[in-house]
C-alpha atoms as a PDB file:
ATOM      1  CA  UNK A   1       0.000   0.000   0.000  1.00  0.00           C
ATOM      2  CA  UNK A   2       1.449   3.536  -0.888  1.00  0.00           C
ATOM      3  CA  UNK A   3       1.320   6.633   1.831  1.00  0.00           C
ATOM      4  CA  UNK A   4      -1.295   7.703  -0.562  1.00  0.00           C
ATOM      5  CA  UNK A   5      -4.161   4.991  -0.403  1.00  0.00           C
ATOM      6  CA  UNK A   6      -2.744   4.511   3.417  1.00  0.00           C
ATOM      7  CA  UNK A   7      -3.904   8.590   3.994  1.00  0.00           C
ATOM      8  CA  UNK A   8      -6.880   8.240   2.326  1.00  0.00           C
ATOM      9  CA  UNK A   9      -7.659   4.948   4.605  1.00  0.00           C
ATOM     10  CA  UNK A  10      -6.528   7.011   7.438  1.00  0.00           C
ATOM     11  CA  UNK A  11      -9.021   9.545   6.551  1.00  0.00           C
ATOM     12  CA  UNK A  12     -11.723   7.613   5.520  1.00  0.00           C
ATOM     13  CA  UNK A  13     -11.602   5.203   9.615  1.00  0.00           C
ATOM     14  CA  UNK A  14     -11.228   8.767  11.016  1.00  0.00           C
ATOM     15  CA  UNK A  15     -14.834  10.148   9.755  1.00  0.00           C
ATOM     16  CA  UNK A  16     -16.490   7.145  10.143  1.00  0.00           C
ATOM     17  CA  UNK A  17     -15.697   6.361  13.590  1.00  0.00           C
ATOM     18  CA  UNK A  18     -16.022  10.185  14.558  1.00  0.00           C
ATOM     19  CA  UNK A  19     -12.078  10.417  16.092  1.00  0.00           C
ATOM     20  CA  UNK A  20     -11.388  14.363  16.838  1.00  0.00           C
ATOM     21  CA  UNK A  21      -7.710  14.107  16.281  1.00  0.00           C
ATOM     22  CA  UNK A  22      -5.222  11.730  15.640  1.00  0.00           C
ATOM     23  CA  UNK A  23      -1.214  10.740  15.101  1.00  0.00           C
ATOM     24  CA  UNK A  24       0.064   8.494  12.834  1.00  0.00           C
ATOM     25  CA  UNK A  25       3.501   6.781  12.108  1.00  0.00           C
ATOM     26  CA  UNK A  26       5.107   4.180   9.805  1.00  0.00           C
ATOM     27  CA  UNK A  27       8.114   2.935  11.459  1.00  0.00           C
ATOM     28  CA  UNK A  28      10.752   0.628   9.097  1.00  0.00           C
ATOM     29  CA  UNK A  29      13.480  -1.371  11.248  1.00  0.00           C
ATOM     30  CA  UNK A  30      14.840   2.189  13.201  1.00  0.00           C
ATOM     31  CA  UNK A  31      13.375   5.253  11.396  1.00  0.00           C
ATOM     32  CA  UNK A  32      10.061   6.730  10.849  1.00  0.00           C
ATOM     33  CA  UNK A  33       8.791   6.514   6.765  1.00  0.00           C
ATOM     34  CA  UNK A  34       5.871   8.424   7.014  1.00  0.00           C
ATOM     35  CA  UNK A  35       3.702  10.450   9.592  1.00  0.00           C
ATOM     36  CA  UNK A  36       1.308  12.683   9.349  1.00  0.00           C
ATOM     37  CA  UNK A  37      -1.475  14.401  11.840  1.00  0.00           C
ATOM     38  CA  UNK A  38      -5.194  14.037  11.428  1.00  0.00           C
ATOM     39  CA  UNK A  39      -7.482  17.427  12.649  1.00  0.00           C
ATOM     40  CA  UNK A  40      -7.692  18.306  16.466  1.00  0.00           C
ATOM     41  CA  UNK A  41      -5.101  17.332  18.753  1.00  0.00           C
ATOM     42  CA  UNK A  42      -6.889  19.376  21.895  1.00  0.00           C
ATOM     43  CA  UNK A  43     -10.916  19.836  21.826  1.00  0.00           C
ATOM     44  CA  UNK A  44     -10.613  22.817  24.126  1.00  0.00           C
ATOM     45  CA  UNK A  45      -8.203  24.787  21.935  1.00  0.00           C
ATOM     46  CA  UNK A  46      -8.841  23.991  19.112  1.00  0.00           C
ATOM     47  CA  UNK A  47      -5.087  22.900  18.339  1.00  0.00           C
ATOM     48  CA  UNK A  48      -4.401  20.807  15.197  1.00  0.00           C
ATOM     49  CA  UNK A  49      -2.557  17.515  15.335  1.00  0.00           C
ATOM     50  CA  UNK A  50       0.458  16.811  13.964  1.00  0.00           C
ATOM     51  CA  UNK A  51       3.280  13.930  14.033  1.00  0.00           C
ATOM     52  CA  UNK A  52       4.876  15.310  17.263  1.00  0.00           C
ATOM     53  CA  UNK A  53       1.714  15.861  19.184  1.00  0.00           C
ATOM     54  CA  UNK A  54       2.305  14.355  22.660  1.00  0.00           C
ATOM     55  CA  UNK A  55      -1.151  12.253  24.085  1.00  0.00           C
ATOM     56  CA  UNK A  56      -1.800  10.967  27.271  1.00  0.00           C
ATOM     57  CA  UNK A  57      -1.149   7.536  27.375  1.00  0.00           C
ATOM     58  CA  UNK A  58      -2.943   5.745  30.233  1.00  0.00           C
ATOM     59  CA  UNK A  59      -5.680   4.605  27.442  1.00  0.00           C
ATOM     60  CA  UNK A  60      -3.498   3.557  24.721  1.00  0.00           C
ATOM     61  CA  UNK A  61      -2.188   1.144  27.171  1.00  0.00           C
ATOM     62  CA  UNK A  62      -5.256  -0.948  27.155  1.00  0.00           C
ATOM     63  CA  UNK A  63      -5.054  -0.798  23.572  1.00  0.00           C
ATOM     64  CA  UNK A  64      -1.619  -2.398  23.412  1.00  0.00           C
ATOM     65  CA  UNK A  65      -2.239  -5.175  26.261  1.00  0.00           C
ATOM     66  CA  UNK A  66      -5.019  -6.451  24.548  1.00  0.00           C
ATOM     67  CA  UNK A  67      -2.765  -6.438  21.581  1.00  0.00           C
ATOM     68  CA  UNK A  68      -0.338  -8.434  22.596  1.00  0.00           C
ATOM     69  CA  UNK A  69      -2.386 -10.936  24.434  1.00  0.00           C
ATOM     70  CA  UNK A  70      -4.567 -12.039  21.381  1.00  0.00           C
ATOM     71  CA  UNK A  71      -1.409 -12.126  19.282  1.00  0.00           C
ATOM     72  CA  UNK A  72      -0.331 -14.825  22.301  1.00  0.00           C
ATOM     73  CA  UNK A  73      -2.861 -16.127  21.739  1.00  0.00           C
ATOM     74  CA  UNK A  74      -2.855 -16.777  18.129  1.00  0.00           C
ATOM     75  CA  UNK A  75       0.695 -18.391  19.089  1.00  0.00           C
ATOM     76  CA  UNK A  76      -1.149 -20.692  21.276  1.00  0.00           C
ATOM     77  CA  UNK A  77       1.234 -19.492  24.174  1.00  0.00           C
ATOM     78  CA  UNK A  78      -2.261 -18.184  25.697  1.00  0.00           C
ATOM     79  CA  UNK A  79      -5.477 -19.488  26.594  1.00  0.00           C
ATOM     80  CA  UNK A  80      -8.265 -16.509  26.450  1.00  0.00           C
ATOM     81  CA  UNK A  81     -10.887 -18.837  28.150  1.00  0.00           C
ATOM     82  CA  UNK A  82      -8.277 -19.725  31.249  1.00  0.00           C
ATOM     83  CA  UNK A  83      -8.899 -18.571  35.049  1.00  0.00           C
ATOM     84  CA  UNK A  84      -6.837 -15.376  35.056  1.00  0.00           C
ATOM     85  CA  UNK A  85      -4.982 -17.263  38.090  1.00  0.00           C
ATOM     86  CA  UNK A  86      -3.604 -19.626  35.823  1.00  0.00           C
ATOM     87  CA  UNK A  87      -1.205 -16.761  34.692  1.00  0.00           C
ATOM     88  CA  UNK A  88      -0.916 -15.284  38.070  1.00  0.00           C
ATOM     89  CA  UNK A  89      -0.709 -16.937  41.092  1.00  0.00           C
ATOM     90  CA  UNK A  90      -2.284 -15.548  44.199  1.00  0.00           C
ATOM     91  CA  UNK A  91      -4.854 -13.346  42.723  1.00  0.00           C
ATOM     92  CA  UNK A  92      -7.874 -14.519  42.620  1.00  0.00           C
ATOM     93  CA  UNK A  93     -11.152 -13.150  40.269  1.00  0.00           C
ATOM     94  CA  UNK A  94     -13.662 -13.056  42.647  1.00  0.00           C
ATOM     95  CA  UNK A  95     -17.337 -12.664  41.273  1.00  0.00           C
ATOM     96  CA  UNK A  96     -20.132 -11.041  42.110  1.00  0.00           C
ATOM     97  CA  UNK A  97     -23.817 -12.870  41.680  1.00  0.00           C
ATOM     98  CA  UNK A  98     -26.295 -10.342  39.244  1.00  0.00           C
ATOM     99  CA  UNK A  99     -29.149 -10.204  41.374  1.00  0.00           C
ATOM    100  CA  UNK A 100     -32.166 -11.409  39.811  1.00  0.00           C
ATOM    101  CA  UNK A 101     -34.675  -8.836  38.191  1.00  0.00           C
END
């Protein structure tokens, strides 16, 4: 895919999932190909994204653990459907009954 049709996909997930602002970057072994910023990096001021915009990251994080724990999975080096405390000893997923309606 060329940065072209990659933009215009950009664009196009951008407008249809309603995403305010956004970074992007290719990254090829050790240096950055392309990057580009996508409309507003900061509701409030109105300031435009661009490839050094700085975000907060505590939500990305989710994004990245979830990541890498399907690809496990994929691998078969994880079982989604195992008791969390298969993985880690000593804490235990304690549920709540829903009470009935």
């Amino acid at each position: 895919m060329d940065a072209g049709t990659f933009a215009a996909f950009v664009e196009e997930k951008i407008r249809a999932e309603g995403v305010p602002g956004l970074s992007v970057a290719v990254v090829k072994g050790d240096r950055v190909v392309w990057a580009k910023g996508y409309r507003i990096a900061d509701l409030a001021t109105s300031r435009g994204a661009t490839p050094e915009t700085r975000y907060l990251c505590f939500s990305m994080t989710k994004i990245a653990t979830a990541t890498a724990v399907v690809r496990l999975a994929e691998e078969g080096r994880f079982d989604l459907d195992a008791p969390a405390d298969e993985y880690y000893r000593g804490i235990k997923v304690v549920s709540q009954p829903t009470p009935s309606a």
